[in-house]
PDB file of N, CA and C in Angstrom:
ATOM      1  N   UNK A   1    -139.671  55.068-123.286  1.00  0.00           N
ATOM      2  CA  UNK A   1    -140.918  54.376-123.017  1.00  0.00           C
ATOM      3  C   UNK A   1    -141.313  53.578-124.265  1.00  0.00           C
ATOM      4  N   UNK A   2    -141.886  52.464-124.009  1.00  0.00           N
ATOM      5  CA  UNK A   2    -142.232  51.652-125.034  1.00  0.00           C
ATOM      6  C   UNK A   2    -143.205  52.214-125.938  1.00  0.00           C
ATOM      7  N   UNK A   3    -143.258  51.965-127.094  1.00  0.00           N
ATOM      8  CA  UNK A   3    -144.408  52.778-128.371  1.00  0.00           C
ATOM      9  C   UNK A   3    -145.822  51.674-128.136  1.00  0.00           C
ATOM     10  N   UNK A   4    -145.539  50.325-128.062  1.00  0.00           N
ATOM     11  CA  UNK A   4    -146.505  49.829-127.605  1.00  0.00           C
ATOM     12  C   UNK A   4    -147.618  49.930-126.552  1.00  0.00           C
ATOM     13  N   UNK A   5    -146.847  50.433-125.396  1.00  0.00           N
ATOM     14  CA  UNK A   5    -147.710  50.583-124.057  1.00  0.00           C
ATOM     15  C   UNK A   5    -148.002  51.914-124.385  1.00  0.00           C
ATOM     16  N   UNK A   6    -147.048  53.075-125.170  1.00  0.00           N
ATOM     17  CA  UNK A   6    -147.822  54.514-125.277  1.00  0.00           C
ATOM     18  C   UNK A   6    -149.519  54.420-125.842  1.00  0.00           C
ATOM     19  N   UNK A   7    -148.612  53.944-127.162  1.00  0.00           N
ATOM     20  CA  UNK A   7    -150.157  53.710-128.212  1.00  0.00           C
ATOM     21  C   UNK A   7    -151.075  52.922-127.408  1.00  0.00           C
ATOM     22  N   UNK A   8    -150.938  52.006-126.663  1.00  0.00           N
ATOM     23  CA  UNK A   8    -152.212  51.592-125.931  1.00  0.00           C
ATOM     24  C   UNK A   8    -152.761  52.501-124.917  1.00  0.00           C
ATOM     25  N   UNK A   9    -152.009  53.112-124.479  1.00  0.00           N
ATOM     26  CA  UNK A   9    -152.553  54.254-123.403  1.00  0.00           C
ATOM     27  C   UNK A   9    -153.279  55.318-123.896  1.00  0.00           C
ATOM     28  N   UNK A  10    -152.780  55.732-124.893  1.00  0.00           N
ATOM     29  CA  UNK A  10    -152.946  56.900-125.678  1.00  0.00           C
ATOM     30  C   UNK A  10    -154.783  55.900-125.649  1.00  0.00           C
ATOM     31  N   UNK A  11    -154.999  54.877-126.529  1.00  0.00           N
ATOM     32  CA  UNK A  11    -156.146  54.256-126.783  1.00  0.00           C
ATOM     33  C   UNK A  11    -156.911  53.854-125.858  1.00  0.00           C
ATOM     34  N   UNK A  12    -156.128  53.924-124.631  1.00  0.00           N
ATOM     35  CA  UNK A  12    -157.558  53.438-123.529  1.00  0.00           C
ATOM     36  C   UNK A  12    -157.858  55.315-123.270  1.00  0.00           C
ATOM     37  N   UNK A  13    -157.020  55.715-123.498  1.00  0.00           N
ATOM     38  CA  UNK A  13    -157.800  57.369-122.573  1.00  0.00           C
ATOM     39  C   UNK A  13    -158.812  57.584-123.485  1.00  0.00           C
ATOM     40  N   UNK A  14    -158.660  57.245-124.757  1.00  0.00           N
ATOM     41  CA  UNK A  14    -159.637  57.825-126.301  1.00  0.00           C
ATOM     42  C   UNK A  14    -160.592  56.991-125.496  1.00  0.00           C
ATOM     43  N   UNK A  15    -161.150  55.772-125.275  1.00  0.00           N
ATOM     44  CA  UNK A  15    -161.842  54.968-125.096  1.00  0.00           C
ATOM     45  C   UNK A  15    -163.488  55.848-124.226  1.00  0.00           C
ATOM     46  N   UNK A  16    -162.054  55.933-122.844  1.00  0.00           N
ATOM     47  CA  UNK A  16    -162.543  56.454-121.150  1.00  0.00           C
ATOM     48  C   UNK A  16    -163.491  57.651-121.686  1.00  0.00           C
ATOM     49  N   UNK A  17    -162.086  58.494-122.488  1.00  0.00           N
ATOM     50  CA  UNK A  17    -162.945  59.618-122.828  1.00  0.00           C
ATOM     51  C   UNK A  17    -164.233  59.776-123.224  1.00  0.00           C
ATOM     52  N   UNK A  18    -164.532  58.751-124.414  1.00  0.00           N
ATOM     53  CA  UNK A  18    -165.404  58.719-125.334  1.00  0.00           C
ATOM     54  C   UNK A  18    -167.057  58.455-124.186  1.00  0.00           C
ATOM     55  N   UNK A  19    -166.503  57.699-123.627  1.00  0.00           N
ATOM     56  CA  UNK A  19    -167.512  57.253-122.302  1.00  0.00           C
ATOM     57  C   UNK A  19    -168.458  58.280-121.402  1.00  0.00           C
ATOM     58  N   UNK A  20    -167.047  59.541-121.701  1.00  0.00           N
ATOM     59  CA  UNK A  20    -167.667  60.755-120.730  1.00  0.00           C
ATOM     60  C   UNK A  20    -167.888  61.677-121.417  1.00  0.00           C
ATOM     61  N   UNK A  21    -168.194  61.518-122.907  1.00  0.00           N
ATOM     62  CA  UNK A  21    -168.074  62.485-123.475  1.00  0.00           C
ATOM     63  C   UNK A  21    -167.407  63.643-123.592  1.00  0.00           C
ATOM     64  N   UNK A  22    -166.078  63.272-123.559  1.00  0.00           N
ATOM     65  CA  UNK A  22    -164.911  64.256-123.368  1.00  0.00           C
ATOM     66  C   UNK A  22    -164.128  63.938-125.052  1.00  0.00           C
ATOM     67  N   UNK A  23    -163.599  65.532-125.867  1.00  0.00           N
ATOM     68  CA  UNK A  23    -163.254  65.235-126.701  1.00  0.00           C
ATOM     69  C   UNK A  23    -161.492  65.355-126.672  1.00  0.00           C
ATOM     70  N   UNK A  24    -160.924  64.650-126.626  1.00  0.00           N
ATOM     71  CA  UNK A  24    -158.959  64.834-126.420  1.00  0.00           C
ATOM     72  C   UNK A  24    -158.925  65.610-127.695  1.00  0.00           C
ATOM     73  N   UNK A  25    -157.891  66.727-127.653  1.00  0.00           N
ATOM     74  CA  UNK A  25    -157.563  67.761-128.204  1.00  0.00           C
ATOM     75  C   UNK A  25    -156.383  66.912-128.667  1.00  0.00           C
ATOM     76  N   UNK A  26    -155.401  66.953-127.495  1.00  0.00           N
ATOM     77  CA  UNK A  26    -153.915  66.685-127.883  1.00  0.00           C
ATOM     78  C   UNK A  26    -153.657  65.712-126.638  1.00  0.00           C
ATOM     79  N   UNK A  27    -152.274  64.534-126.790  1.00  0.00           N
ATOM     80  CA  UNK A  27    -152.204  63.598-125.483  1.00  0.00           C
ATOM     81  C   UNK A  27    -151.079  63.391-125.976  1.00  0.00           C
ATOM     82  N   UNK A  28    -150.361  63.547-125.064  1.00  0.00           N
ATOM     83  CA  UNK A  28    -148.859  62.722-125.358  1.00  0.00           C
ATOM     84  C   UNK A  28    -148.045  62.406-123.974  1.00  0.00           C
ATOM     85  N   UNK A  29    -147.433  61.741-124.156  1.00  0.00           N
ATOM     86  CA  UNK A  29    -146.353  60.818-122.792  1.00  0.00           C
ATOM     87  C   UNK A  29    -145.119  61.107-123.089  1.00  0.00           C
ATOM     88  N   UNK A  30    -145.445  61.712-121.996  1.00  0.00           N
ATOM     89  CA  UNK A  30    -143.297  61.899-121.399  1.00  0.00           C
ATOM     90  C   UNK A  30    -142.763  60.939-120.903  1.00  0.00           C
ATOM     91  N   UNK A  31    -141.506  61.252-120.181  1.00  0.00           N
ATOM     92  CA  UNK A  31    -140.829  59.970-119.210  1.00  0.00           C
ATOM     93  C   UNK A  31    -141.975  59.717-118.273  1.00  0.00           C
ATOM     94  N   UNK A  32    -142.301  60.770-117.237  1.00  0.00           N
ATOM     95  CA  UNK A  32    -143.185  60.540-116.143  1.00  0.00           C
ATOM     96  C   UNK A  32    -144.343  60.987-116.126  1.00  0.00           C
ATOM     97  N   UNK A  33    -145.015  61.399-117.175  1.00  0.00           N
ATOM     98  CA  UNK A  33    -146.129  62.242-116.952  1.00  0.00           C
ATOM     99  C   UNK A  33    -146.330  62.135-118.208  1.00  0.00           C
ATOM    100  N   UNK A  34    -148.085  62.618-118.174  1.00  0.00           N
ATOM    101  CA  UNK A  34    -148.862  62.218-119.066  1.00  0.00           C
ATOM    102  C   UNK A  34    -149.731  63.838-119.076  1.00  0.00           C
ATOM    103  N   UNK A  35    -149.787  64.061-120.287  1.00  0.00           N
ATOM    104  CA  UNK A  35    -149.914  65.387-121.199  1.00  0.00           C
ATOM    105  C   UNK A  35    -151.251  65.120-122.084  1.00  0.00           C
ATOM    106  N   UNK A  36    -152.619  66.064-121.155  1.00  0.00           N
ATOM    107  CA  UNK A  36    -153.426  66.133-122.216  1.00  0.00           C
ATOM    108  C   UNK A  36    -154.677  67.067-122.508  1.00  0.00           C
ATOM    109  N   UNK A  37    -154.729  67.903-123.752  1.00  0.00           N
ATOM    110  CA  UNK A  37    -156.143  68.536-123.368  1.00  0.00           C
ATOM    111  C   UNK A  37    -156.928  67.948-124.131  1.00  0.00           C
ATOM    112  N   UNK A  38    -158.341  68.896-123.179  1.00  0.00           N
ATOM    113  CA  UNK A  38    -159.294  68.077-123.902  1.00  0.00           C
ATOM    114  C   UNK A  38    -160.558  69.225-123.468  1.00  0.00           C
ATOM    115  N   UNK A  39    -161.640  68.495-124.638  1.00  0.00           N
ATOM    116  CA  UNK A  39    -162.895  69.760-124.066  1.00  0.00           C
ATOM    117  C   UNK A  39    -163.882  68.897-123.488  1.00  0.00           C
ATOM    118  N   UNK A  40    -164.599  69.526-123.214  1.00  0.00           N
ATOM    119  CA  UNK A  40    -165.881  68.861-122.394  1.00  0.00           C
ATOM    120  C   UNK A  40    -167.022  69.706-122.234  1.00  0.00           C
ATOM    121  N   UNK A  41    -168.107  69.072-121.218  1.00  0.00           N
ATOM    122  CA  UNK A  41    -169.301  70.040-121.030  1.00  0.00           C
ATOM    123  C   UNK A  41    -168.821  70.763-119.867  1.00  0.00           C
ATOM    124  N   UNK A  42    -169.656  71.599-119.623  1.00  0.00           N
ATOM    125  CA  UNK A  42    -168.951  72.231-117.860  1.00  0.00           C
ATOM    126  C   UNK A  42    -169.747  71.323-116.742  1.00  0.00           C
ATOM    127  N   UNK A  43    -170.684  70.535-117.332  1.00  0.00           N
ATOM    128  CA  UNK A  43    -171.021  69.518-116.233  1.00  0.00           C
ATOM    129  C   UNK A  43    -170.402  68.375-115.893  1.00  0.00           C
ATOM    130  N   UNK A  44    -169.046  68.004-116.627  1.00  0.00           N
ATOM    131  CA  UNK A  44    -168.648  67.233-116.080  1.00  0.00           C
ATOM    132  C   UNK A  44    -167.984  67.099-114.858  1.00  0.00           C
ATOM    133  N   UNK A  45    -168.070  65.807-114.400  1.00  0.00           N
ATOM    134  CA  UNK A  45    -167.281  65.187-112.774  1.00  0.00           C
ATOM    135  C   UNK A  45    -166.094  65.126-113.157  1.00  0.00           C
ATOM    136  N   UNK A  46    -164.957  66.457-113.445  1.00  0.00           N
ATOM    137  CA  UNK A  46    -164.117  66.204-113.364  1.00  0.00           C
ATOM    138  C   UNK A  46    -163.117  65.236-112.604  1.00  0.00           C
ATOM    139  N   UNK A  47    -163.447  65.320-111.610  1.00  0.00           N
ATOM    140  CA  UNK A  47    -162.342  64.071-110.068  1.00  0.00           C
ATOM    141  C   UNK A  47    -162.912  62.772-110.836  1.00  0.00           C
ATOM    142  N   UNK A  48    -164.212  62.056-111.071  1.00  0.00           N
ATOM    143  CA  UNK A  48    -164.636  61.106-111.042  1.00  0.00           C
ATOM    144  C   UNK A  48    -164.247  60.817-112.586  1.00  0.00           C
ATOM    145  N   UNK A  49    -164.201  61.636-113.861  1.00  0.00           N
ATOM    146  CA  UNK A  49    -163.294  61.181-114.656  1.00  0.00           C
ATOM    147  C   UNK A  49    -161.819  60.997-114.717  1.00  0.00           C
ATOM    148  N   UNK A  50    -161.056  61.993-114.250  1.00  0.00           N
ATOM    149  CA  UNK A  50    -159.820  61.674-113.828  1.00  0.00           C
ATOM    150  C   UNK A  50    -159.704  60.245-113.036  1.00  0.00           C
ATOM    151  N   UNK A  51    -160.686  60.237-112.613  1.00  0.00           N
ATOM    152  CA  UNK A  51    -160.390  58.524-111.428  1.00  0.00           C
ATOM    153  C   UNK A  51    -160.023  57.748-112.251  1.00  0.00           C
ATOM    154  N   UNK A  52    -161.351  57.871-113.295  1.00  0.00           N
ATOM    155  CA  UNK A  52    -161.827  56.573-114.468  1.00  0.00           C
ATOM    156  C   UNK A  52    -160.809  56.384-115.431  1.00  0.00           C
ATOM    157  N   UNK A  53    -159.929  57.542-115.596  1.00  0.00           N
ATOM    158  CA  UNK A  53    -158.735  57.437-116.607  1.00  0.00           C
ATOM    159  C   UNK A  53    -157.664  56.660-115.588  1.00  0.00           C
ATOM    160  N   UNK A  54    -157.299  56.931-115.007  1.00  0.00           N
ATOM    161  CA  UNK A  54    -156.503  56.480-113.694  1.00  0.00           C
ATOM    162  C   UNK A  54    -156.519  54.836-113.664  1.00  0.00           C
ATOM    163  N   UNK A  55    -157.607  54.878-113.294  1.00  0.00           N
ATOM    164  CA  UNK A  55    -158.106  53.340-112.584  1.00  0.00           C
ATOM    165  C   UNK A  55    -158.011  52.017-113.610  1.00  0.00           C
ATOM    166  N   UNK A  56    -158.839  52.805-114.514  1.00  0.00           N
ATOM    167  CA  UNK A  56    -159.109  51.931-115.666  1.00  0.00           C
ATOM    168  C   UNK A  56    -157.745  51.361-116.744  1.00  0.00           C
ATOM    169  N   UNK A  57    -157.150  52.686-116.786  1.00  0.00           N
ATOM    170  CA  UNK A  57    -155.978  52.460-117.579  1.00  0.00           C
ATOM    171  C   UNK A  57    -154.457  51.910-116.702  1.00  0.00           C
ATOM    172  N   UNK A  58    -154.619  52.265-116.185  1.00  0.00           N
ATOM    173  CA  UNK A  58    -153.548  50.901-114.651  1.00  0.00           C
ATOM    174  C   UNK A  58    -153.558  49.946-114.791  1.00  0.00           C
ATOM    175  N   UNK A  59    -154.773  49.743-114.833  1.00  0.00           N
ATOM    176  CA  UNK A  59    -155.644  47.926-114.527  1.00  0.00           C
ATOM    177  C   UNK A  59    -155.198  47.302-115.744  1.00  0.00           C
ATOM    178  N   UNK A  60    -155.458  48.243-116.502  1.00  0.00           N
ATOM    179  CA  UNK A  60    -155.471  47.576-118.279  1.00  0.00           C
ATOM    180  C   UNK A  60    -154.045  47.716-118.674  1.00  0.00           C
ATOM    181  N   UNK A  61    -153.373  48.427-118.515  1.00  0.00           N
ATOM    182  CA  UNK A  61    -151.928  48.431-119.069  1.00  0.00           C
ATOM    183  C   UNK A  61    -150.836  47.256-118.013  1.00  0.00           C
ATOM    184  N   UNK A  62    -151.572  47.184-116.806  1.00  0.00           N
ATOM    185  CA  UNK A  62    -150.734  46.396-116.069  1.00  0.00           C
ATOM    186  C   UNK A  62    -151.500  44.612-116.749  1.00  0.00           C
ATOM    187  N   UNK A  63    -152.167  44.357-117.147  1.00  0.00           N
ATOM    188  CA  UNK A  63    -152.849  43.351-117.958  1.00  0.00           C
ATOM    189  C   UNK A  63    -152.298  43.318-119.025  1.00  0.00           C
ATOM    190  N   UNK A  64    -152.007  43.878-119.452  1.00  0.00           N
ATOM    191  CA  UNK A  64    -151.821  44.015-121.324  1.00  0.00           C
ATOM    192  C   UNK A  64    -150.148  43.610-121.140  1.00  0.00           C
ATOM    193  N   UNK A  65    -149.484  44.614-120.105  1.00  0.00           N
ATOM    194  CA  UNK A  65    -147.630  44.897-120.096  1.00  0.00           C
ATOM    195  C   UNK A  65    -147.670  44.572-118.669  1.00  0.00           C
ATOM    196  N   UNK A  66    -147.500  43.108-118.187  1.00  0.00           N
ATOM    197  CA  UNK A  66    -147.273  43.046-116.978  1.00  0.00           C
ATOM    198  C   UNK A  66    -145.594  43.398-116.604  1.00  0.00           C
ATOM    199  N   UNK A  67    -144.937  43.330-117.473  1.00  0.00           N
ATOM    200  CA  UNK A  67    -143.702  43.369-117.165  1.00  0.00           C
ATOM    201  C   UNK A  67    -143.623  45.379-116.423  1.00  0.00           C
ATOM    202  N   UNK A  68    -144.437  46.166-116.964  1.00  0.00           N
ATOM    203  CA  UNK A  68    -144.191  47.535-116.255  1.00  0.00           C
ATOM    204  C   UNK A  68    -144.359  47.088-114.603  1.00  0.00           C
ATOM    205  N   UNK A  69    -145.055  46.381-114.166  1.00  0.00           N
ATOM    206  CA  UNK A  69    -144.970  46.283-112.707  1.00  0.00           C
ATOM    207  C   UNK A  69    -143.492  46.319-111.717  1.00  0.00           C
ATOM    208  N   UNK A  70    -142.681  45.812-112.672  1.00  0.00           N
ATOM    209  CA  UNK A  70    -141.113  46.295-112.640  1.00  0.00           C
ATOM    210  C   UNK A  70    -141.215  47.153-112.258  1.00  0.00           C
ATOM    211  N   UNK A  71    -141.328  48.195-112.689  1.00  0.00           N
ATOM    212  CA  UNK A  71    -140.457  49.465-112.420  1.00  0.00           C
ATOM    213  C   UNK A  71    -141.651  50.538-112.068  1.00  0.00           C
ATOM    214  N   UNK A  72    -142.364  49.954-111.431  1.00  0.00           N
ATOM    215  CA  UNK A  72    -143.511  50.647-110.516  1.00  0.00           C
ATOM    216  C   UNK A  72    -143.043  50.750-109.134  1.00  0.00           C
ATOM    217  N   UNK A  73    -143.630  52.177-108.682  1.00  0.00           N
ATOM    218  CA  UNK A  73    -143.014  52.486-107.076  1.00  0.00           C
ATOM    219  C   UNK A  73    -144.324  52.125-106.352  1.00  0.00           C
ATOM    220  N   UNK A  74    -144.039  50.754-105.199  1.00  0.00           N
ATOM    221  CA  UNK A  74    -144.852  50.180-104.632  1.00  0.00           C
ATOM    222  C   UNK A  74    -146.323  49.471-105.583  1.00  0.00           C
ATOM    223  N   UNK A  75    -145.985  49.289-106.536  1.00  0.00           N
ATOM    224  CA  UNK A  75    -146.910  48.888-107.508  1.00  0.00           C
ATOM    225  C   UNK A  75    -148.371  50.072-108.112  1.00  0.00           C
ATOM    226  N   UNK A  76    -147.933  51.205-107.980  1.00  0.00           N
ATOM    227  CA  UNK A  76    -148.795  52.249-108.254  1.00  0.00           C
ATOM    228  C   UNK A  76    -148.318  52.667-109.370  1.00  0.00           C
ATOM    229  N   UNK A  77    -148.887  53.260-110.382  1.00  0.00           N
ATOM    230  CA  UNK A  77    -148.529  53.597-111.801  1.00  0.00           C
ATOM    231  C   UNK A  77    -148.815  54.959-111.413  1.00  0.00           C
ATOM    232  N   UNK A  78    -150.068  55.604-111.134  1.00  0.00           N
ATOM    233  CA  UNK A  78    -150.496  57.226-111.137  1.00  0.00           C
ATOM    234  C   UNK A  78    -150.078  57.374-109.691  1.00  0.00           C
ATOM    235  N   UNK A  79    -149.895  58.642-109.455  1.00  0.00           N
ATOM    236  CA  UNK A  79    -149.413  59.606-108.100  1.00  0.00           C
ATOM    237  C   UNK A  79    -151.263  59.887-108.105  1.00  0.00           C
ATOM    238  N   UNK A  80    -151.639  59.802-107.079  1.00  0.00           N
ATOM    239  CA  UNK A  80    -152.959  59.997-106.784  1.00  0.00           C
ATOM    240  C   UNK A  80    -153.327  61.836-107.098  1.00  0.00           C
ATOM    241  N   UNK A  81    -152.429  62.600-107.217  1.00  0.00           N
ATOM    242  CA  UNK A  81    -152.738  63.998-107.453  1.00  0.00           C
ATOM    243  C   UNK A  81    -152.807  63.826-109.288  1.00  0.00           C
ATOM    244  N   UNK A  82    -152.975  65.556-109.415  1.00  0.00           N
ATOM    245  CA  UNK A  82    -152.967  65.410-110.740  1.00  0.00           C
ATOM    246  C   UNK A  82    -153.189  66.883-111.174  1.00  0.00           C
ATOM    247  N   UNK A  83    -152.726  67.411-112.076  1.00  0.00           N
ATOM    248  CA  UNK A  83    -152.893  69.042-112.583  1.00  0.00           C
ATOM    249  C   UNK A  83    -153.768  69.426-113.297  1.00  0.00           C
ATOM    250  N   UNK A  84    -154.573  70.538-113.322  1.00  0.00           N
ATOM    251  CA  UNK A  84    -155.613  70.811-114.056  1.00  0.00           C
ATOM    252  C   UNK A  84    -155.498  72.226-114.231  1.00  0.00           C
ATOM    253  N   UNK A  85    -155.600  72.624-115.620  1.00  0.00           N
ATOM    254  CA  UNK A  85    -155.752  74.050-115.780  1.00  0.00           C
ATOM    255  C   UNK A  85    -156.702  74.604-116.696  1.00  0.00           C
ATOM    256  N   UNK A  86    -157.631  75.445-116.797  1.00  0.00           N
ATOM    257  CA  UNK A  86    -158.023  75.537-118.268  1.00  0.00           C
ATOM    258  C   UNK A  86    -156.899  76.658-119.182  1.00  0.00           C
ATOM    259  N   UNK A  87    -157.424  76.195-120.316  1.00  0.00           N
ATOM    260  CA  UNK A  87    -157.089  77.131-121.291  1.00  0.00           C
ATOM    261  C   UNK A  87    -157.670  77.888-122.254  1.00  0.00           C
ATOM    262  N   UNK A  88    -157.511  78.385-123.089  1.00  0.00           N
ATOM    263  CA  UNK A  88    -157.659  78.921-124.128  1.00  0.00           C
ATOM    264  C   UNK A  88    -157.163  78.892-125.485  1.00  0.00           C
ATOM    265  N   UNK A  89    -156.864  77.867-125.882  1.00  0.00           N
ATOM    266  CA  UNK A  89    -156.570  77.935-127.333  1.00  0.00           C
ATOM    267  C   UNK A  89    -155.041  77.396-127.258  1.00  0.00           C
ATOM    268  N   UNK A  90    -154.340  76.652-126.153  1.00  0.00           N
ATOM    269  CA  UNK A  90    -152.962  76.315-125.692  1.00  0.00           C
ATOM    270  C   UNK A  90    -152.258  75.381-126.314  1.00  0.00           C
ATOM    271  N   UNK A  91    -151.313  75.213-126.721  1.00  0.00           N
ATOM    272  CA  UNK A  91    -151.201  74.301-126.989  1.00  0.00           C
ATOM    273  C   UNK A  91    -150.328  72.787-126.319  1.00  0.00           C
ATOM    274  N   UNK A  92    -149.757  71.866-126.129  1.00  0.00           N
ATOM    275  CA  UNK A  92    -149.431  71.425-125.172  1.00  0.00           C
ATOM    276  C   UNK A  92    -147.663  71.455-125.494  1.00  0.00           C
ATOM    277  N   UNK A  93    -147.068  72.165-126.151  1.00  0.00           N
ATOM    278  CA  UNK A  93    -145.855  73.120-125.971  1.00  0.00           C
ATOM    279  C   UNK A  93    -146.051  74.126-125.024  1.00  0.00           C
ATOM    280  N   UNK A  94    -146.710  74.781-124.884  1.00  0.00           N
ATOM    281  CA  UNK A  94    -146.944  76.114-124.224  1.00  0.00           C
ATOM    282  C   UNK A  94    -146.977  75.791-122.680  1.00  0.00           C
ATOM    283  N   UNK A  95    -147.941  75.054-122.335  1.00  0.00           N
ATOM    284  CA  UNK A  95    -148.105  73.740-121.285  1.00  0.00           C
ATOM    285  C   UNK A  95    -146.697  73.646-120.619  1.00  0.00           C
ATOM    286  N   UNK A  96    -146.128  73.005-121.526  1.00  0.00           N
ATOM    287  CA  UNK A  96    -144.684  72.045-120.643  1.00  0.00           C
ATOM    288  C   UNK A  96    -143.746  73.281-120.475  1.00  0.00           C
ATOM    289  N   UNK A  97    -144.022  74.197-121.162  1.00  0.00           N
ATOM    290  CA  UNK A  97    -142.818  75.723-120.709  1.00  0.00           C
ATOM    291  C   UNK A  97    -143.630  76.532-119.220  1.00  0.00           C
ATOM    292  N   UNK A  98    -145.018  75.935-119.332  1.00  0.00           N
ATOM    293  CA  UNK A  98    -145.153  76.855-117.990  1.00  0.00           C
ATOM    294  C   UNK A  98    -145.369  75.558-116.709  1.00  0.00           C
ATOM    295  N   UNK A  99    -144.948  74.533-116.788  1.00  0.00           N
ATOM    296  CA  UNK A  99    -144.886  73.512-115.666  1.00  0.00           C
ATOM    297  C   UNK A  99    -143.071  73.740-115.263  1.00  0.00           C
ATOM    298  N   UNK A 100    -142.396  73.765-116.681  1.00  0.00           N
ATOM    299  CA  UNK A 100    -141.297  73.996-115.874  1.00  0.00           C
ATOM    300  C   UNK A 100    -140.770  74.852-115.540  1.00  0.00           C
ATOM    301  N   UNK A 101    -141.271  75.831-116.016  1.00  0.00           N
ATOM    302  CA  UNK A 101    -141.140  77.477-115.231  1.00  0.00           C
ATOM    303  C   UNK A 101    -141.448  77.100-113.774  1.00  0.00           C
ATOM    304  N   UNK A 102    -142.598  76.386-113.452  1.00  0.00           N
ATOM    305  CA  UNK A 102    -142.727  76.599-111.715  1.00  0.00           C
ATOM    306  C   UNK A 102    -142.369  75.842-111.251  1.00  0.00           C
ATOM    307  N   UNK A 103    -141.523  74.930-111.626  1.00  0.00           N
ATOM    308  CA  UNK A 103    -140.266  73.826-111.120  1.00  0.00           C
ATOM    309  C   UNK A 103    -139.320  74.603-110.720  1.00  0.00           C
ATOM    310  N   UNK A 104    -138.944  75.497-111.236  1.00  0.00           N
ATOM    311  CA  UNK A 104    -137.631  76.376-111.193  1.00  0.00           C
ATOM    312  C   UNK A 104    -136.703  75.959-112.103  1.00  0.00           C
TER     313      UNK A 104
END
């Protein structure tokens, strides 16, 4: 994956976040998936921030790197689902050993 489009992604989520008052812990990009904690109040709209990260950062990375529209399935960047867990003190090593544990 390009370091350019990471680091910009990485910078629009800081952005979104900052918006919802959400603080990113840790964020990083894999091949297909995107890795991140973060804290918050317990009042937040979780779904309706997840949207805003979603929506916003699509729009903007497909603006910024039109050339990713390439290699987009049906021109969608995010899978409309998305994983959520809390934690405790996790770190996002710990994370990727228990996603692929339930991959098999």
């Amino acid at each position: 994956m390009d370091e350019k489009l990471i680091d910009f992604l990485k910078q629009k989520a800081r952005e979104i976040s900052e918006s919802f008052e959400v603080e990113i812990i840790d964020l990083e990009c894999d091949k297909d998936h995107f890795y991140m904690i973060f804290k918050s109040k317990p009042t937040l709209d979780i779904p309706k921030y997840i949207n805003a990260l979603k929506t916003i950062s699509s729009r903007e990375l497909q603006r910024r790197f039109p050339e990713i529209k390439r290699q987009l399935w049906k021109g969608v960047l995010w899978s409309p689902s998305y994983f959520l867990a809390t934690t405790c003190q996790v770190t996002l090593d710990v994370l990727k050993i228990c996603r692929k544990s339930r991959q098999g």
